[in-house]
N, C-alpha and C. Protein backbone atom coordinates (compact mmCIF):
# COMPACT_ATOMS: atom_id res chain seq x y z
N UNK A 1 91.22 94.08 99.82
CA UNK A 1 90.19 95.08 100.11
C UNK A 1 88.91 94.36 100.54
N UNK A 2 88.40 94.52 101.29
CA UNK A 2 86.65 94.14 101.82
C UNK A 2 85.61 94.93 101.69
N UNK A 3 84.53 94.18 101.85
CA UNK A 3 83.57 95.08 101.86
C UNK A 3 83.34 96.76 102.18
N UNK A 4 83.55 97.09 103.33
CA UNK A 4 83.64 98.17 103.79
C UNK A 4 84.64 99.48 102.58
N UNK A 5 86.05 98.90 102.38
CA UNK A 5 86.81 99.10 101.73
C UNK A 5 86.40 99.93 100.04
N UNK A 6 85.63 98.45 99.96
CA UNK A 6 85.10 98.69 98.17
C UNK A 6 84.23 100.01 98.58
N UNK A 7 82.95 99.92 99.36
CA UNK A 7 82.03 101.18 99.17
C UNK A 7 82.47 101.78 99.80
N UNK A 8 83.48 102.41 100.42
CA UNK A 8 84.19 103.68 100.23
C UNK A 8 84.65 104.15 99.03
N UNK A 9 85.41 103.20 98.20
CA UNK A 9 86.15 103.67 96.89
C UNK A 9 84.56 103.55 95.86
N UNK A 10 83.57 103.16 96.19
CA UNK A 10 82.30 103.43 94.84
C UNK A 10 82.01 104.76 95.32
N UNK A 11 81.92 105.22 96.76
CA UNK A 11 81.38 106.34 97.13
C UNK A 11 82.63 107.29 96.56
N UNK A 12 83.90 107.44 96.55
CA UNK A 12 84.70 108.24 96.35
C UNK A 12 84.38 108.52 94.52
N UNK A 13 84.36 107.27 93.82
CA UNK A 13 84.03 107.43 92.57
C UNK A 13 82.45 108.21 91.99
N UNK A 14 81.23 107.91 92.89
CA UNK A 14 80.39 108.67 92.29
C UNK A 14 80.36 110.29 92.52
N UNK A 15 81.09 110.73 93.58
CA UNK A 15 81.41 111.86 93.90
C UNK A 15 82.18 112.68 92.73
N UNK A 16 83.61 111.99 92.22
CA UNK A 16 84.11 112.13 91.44
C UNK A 16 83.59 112.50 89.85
N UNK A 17 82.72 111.14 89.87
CA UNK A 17 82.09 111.05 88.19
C UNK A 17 80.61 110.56 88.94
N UNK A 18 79.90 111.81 88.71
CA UNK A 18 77.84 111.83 89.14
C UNK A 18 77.35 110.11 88.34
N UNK A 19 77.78 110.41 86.83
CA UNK A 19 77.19 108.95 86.11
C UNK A 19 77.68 107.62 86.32
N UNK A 20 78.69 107.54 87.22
CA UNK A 20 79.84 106.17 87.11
C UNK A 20 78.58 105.17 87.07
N UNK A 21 77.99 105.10 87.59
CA UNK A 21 76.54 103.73 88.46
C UNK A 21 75.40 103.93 87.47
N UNK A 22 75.10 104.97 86.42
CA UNK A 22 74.24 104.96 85.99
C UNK A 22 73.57 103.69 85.30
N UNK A 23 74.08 102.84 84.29
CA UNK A 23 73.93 101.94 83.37
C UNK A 23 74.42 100.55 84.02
N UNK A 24 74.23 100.30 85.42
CA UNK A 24 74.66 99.33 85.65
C UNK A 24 73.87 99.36 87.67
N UNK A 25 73.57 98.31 87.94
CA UNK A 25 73.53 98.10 89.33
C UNK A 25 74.54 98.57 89.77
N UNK A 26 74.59 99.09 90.89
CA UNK A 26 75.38 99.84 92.15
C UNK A 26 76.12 98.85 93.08
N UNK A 27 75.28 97.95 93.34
CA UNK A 27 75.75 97.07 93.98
C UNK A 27 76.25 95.77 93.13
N UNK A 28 76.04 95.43 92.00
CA UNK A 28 76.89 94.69 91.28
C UNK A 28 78.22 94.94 90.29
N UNK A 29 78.24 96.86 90.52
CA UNK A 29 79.63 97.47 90.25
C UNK A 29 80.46 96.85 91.17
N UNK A 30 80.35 97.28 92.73
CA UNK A 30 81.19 97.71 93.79
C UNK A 30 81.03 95.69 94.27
N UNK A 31 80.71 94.81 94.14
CA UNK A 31 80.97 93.09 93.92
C UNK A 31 81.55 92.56 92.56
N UNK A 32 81.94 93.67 91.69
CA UNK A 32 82.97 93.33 90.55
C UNK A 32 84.26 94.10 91.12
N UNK A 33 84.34 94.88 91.44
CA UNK A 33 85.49 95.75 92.07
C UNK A 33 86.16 94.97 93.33
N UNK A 34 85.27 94.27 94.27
CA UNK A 34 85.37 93.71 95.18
C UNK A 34 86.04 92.40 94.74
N UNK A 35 85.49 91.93 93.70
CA UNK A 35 86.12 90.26 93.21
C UNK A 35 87.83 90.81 93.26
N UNK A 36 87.98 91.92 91.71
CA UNK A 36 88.99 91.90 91.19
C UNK A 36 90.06 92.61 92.50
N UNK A 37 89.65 93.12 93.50
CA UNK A 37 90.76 93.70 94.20
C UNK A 37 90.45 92.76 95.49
N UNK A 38 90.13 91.49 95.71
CA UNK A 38 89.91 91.31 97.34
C UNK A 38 91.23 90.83 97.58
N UNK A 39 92.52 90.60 96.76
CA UNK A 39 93.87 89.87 97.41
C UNK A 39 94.55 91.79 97.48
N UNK A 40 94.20 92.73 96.95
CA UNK A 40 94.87 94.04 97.54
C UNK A 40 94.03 94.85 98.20
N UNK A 41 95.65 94.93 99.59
CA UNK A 41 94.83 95.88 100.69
C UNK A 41 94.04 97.75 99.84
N UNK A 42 92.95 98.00 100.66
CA UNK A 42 92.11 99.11 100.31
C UNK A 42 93.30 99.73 100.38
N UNK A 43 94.20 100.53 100.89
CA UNK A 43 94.71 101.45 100.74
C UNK A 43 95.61 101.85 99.59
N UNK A 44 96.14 100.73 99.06
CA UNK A 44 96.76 100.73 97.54
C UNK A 44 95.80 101.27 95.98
N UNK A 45 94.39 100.48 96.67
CA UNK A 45 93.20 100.84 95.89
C UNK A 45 93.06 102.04 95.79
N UNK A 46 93.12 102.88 97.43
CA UNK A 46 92.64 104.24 97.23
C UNK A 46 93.38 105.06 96.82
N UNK A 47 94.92 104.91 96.76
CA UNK A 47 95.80 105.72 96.41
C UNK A 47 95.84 105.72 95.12
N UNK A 48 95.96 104.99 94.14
CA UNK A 48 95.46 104.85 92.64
C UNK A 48 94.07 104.92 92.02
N UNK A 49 92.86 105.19 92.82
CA UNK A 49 91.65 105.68 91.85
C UNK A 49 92.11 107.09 92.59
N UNK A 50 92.42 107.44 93.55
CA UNK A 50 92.58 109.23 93.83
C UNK A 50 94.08 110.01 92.32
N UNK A 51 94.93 109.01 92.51
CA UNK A 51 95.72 109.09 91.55
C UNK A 51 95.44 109.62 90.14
N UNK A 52 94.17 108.66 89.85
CA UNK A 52 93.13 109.17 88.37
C UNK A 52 92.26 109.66 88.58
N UNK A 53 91.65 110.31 89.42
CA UNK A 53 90.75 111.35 89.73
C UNK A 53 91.44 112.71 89.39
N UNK A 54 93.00 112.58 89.69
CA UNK A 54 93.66 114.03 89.58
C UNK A 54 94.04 113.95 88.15
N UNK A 55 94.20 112.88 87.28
CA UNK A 55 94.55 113.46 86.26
C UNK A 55 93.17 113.78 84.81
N UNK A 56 93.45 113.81 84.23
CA UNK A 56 92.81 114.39 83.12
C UNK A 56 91.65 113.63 82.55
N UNK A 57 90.72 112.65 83.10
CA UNK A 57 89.84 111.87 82.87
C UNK A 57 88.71 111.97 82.71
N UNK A 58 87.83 111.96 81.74
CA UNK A 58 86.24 112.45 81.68
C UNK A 58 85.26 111.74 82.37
N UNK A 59 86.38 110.11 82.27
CA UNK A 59 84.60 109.15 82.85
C UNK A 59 85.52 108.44 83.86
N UNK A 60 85.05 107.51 84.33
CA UNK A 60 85.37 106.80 85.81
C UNK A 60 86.41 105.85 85.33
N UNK A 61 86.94 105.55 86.01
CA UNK A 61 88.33 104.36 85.85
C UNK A 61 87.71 102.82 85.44
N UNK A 62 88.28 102.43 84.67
CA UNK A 62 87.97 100.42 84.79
C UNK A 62 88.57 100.13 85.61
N UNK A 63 88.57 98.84 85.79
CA UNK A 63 89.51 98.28 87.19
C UNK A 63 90.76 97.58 86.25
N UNK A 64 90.94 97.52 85.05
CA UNK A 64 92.26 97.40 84.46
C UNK A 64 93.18 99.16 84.28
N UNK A 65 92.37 99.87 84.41
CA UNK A 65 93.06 101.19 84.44
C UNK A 65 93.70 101.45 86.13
N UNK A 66 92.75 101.15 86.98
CA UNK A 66 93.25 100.96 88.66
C UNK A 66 94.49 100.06 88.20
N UNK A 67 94.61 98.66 87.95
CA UNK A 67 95.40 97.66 88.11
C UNK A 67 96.51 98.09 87.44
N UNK A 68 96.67 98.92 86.49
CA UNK A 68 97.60 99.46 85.56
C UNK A 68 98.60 100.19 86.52
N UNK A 69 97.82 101.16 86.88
CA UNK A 69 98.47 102.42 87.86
C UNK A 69 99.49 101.60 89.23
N UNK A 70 98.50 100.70 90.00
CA UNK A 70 99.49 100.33 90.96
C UNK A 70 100.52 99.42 90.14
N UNK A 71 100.21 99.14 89.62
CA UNK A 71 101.49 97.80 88.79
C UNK A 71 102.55 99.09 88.52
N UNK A 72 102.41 99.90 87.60
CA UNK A 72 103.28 101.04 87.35
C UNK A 72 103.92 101.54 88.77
N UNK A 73 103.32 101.79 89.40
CA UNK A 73 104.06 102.39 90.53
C UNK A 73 105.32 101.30 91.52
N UNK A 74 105.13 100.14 91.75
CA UNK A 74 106.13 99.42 91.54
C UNK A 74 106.77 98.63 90.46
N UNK A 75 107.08 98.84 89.37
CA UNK A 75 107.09 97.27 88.47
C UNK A 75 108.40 96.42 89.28
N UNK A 76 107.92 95.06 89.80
CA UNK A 76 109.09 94.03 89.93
C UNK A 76 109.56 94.67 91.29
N UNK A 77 109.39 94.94 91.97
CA UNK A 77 109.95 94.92 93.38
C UNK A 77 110.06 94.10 94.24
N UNK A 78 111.20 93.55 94.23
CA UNK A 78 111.47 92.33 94.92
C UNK A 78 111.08 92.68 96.74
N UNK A 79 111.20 91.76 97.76
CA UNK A 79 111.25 91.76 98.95
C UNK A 79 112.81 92.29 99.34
N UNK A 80 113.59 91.85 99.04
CA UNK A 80 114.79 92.74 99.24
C UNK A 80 114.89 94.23 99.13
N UNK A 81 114.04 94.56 98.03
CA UNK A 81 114.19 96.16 97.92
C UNK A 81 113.05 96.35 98.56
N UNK A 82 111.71 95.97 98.85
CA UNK A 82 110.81 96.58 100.26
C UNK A 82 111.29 96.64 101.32
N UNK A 83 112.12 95.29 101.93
CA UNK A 83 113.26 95.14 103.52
C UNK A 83 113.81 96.43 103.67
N UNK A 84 114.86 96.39 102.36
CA UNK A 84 115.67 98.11 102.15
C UNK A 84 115.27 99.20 102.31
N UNK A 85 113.64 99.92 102.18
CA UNK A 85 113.14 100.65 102.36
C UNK A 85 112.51 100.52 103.32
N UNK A 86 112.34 99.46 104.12
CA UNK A 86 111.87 99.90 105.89
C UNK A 86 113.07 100.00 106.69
N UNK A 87 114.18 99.23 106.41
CA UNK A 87 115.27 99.57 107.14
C UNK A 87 115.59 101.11 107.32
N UNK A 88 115.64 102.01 105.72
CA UNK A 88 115.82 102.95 105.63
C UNK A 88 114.62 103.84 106.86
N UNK A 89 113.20 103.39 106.64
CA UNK A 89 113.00 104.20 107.83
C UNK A 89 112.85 104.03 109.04
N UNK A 90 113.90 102.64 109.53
CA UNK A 90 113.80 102.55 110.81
C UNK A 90 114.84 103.53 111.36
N UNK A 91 115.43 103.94 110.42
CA UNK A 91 116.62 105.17 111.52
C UNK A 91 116.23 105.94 112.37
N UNK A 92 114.91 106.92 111.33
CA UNK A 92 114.09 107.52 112.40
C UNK A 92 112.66 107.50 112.65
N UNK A 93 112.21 106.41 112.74
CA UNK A 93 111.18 106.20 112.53
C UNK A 93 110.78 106.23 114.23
N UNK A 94 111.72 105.91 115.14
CA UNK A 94 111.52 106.56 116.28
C UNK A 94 111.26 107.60 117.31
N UNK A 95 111.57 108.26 116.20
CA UNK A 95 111.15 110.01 116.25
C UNK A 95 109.66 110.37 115.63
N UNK A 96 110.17 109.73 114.61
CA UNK A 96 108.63 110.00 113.63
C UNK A 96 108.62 109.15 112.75
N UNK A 97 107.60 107.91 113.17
CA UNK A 97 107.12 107.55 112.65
C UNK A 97 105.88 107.54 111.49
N UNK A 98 105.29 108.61 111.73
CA UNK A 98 104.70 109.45 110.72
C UNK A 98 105.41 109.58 109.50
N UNK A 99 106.07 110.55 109.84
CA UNK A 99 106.29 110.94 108.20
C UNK A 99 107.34 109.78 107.45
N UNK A 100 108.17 108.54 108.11
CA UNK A 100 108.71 107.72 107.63
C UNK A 100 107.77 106.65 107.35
N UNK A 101 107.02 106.56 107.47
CA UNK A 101 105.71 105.77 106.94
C UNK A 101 104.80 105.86 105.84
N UNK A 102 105.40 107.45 105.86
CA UNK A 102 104.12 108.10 104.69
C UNK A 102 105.51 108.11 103.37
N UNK A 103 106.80 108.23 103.93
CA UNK A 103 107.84 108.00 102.78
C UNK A 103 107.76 107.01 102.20
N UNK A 104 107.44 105.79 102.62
CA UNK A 104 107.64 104.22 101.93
C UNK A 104 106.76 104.17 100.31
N UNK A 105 106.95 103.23 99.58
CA UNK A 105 106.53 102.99 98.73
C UNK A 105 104.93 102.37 98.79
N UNK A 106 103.85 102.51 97.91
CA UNK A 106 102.38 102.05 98.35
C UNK A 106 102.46 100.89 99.09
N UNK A 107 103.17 100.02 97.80
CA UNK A 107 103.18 98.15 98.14
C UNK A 107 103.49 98.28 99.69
N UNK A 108 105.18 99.17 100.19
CA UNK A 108 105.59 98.81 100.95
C UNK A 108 104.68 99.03 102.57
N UNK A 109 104.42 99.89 101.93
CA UNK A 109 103.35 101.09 103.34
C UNK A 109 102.37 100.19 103.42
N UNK A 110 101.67 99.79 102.41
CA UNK A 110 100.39 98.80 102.77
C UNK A 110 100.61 97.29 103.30
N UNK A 111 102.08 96.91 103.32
CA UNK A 111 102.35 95.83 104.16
C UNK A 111 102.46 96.45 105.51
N UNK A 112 103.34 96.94 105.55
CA UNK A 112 103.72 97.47 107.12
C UNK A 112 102.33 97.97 107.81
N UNK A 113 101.63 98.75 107.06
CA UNK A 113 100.28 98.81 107.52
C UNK A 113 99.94 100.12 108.51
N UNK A 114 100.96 100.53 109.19
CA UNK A 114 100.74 101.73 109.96
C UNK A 114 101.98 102.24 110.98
N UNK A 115 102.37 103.72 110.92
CA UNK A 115 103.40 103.80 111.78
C UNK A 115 103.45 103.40 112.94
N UNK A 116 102.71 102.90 113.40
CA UNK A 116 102.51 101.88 114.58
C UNK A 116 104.14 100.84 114.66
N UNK A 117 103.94 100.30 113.66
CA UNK A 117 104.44 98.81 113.51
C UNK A 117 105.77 99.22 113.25
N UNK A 118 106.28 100.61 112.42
CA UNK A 118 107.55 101.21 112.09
C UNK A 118 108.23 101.47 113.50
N UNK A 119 107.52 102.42 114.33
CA UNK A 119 107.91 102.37 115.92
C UNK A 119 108.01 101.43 116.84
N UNK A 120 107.42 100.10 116.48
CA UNK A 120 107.67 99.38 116.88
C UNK A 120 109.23 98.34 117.21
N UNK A 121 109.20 98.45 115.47
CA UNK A 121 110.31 97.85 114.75
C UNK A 121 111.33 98.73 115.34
N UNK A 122 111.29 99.86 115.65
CA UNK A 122 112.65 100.87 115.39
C UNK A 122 112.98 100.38 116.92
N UNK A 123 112.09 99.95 117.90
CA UNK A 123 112.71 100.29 119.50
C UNK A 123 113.12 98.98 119.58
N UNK A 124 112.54 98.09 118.40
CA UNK A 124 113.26 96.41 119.36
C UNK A 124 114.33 96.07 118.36
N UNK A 125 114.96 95.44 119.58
CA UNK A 125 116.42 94.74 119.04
C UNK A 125 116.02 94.15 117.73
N UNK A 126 117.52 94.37 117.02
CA UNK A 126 118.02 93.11 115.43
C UNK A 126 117.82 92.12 116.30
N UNK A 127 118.25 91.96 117.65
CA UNK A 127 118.35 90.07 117.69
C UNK A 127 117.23 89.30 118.74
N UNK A 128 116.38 90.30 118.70
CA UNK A 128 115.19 89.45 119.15
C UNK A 128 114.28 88.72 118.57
N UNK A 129 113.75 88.18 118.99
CA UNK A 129 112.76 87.34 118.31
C UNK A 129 111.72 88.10 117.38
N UNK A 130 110.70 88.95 117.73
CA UNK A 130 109.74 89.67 117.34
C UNK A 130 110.30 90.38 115.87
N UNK A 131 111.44 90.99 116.10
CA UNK A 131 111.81 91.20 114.70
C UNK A 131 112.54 90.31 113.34
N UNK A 132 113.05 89.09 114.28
CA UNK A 132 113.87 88.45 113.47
C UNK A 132 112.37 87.72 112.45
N UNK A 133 111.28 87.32 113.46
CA UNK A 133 109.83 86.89 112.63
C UNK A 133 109.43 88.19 112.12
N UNK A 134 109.08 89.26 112.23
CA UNK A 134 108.75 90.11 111.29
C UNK A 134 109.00 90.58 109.95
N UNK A 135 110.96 90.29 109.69
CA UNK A 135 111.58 90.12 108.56
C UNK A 135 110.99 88.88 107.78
N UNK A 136 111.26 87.68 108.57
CA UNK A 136 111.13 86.45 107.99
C UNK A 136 109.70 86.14 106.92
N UNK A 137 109.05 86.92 107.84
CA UNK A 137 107.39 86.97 107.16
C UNK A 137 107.36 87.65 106.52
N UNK A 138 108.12 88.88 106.13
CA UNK A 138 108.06 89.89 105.31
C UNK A 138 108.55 89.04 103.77
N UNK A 139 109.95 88.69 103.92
CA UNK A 139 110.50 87.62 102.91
C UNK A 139 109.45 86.59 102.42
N UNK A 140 109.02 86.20 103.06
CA UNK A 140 108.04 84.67 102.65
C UNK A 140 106.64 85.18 101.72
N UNK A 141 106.32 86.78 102.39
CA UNK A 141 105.16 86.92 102.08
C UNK A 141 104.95 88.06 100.55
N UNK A 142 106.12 89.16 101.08
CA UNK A 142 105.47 90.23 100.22
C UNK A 142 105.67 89.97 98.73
N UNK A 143 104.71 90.67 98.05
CA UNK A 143 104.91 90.76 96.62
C UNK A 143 104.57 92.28 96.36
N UNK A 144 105.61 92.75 95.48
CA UNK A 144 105.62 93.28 94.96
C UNK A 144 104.55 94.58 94.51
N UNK A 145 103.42 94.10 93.66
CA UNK A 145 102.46 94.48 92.97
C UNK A 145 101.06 94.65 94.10
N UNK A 146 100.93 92.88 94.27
CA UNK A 146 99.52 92.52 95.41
C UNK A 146 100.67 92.95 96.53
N UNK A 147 100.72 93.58 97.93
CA UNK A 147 101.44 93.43 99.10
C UNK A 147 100.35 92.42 99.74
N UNK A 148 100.97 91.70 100.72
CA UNK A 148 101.22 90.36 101.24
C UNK A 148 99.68 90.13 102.42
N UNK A 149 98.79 89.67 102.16
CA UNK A 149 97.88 88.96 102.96
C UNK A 149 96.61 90.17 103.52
N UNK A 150 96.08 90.39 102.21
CA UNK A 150 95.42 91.68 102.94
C UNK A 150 94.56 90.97 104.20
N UNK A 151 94.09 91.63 104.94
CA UNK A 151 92.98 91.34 106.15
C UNK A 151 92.03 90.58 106.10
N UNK A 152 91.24 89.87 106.66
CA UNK A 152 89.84 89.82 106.51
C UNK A 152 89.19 90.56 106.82
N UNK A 153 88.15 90.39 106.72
CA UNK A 153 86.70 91.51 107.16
C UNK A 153 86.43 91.50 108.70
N UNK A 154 86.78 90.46 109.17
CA UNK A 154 86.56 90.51 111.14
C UNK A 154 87.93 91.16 111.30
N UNK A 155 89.01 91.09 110.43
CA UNK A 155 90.43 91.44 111.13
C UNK A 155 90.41 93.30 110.93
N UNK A 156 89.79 93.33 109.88
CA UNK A 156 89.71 94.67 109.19
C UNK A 156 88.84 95.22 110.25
N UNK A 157 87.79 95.01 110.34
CA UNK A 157 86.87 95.51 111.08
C UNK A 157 87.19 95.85 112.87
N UNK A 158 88.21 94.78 113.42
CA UNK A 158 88.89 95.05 114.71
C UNK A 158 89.66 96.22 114.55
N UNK A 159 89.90 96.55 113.57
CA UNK A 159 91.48 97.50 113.35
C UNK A 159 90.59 99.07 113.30
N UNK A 160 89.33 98.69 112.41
CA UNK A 160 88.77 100.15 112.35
C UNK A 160 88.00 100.72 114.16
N UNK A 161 87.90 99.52 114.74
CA UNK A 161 87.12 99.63 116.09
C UNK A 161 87.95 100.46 116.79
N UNK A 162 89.36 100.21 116.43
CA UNK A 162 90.55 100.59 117.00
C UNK A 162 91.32 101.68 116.75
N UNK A 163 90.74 102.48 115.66
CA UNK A 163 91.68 103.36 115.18
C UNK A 163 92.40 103.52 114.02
N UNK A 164 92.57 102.34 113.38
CA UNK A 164 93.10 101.54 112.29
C UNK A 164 94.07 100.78 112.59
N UNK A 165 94.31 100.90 113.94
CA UNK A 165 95.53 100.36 114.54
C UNK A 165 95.28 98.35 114.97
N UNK A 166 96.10 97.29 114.85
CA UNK A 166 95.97 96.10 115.07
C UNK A 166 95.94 95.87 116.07
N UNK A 167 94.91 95.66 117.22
CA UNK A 167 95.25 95.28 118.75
C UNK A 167 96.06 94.63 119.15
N UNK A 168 96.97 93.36 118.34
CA UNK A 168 97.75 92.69 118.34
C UNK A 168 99.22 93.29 118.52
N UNK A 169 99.13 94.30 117.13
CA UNK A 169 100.33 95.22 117.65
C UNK A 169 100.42 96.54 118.69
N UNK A 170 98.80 96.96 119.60
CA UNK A 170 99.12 97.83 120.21
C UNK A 170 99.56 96.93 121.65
N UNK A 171 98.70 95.94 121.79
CA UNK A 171 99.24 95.30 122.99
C UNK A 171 101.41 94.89 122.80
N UNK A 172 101.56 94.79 121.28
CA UNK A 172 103.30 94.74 121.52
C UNK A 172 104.05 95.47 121.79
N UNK A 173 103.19 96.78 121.66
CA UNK A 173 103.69 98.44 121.96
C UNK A 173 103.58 98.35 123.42
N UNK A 174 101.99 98.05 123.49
CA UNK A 174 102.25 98.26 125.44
C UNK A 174 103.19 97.78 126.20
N UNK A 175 103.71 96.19 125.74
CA UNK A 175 104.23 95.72 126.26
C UNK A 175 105.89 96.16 126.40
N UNK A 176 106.45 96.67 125.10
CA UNK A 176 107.58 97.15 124.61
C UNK A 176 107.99 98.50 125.52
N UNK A 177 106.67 99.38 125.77
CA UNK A 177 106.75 100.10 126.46
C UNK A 177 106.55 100.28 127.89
N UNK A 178 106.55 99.44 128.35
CA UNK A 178 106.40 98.35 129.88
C UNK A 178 107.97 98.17 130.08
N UNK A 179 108.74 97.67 129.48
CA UNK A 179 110.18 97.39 129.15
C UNK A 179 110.67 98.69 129.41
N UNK A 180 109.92 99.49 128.49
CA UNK A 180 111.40 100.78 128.58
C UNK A 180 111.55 101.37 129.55
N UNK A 181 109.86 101.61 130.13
CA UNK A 181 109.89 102.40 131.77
C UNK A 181 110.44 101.61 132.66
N UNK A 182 110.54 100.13 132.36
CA UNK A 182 111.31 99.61 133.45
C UNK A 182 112.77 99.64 133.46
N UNK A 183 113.20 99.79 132.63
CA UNK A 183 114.36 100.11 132.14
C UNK A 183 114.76 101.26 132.43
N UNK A 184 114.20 102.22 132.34
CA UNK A 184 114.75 103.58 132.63
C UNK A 184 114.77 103.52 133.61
N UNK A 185 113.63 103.16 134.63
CA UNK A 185 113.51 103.36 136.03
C UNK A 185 114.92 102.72 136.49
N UNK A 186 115.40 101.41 135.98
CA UNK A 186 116.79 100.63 136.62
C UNK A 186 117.71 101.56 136.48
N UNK A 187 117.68 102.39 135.13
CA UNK A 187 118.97 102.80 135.18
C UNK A 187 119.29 104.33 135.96
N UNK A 188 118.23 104.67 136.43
CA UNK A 188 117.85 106.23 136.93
C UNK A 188 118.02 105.88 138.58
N UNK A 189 118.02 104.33 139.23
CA UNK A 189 118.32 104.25 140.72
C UNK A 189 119.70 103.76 140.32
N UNK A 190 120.16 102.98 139.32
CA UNK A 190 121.70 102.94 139.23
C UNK A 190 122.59 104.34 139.83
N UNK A 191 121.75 105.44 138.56
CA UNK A 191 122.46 106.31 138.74
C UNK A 191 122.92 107.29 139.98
N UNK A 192 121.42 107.00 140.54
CA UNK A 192 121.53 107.90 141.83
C UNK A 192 121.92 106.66 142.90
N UNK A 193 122.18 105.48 142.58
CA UNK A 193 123.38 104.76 143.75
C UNK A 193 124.51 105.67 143.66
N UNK A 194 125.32 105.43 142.17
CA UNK A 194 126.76 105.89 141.91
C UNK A 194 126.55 107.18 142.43
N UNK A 195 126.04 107.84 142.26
CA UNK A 195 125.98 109.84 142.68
C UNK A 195 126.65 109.68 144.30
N UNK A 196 125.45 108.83 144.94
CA UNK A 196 125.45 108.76 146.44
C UNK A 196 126.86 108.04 146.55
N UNK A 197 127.23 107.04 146.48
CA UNK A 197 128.41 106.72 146.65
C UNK A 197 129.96 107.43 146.72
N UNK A 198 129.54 108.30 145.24
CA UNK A 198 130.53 109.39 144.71
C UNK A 198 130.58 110.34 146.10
N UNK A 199 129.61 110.77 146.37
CA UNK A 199 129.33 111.75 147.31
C UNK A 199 129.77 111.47 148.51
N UNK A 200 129.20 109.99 148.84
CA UNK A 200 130.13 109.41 150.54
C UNK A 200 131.21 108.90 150.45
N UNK A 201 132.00 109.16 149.37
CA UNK A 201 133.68 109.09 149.19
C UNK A 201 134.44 109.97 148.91
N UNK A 202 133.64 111.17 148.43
CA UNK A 202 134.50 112.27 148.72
C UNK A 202 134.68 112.90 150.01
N UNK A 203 133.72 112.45 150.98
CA UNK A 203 133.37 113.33 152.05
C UNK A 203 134.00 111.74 153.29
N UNK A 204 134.83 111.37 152.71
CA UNK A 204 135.50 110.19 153.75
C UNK A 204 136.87 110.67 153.41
């Protein structure tokens, strides 16, 4: 989580609980929050203080009550069983990537990072390169609990310029999708060779 990240989740919390900031600097809350969460991405963060906002709580969360909740929500999830659950939504994640993105598990969703990257995955080959490194890094990197290499603050900050989206991966989309129109286009004058052919052999 980064800067930006944290004072969203202090702003979500004083909304929540009016006193959270009272008895303490504001800005040396949300640089203790910032220490203890900067190896997990914001979005794991936000899904577990919204998590205890809904349940039954009088005063504001500690950040061992945050750390509790996401640990609970995966305990011990290996990289094999995150792989397993993006495979699962690469079936249709080409259709909709949306809502197979929003199925994944926190850890898993906050690696993958955006249905972007699910549509991505779903249109390119098992045996290309781009995916065979996307697995590989997935293996090497994810954990479980923390998911795998949150952003920096210049990387974070490109992504929000953008949509939330990684320029890195929209340029692999463009490019992926450069491929397909060319592709279709080959196979759409294939077809209308064979038609024409069909046509000047029946009529011989």
């Amino acid at each position: 989580m980064n800067k930006q990240g944290a004072a969203r989740i202090m702003k979500m919390l004083k909304a929540a609980y009016p006193n959270f900031d009272n008895n303490a600097s504001p800005a040396d809350i949300m640089d203790m929050w910032l220490w203890r969460f900067k190896d997990t991405p914001f979005e794991v963060v936000f899904e577990a203080v919204g998590e205890y906002i809904d349940g039954d709580h009088s005063f504001a969360p500690t950040v061992g009550q945050i750390k509790k909740i996401i640990a609970d929500k995966n305990p011990g999830m290996t990289a094999a069983e995150g792989w397993q659950e993006i495979e699962g939504a690469l079936k249709n994640a080409g259709r909709d990537s949306k809502t197979e993105f929003e199925k994944l598990s926190p850890a898993v969703r906050a690696y993958v990072n955006s249905p972007a990257t699910l549509k991505y995955l779903a249109t390119t080959p098992y045996s290309s390169g781009e995916y065979e490194a996307y697995q590989t890094r997935f293996f090497k990197c994810f954990k479980g609990d923390v998911p795998a290499q949150a952003p920096d603050d210049q990387t974070q900050n490109k992504k929000l310029e953008n949509g939330g989206e990684d320029p890195r991966m929209r340029k692999l989309l463009q490019n992926l999708d450069q491929k397909m129109r060319e592709k279709n286009k080959k196979e759409d004058e294939e077809k209308k060779e064979n038609q024409e052919n069909q046509e000047a052999e029946s009529k011989a």
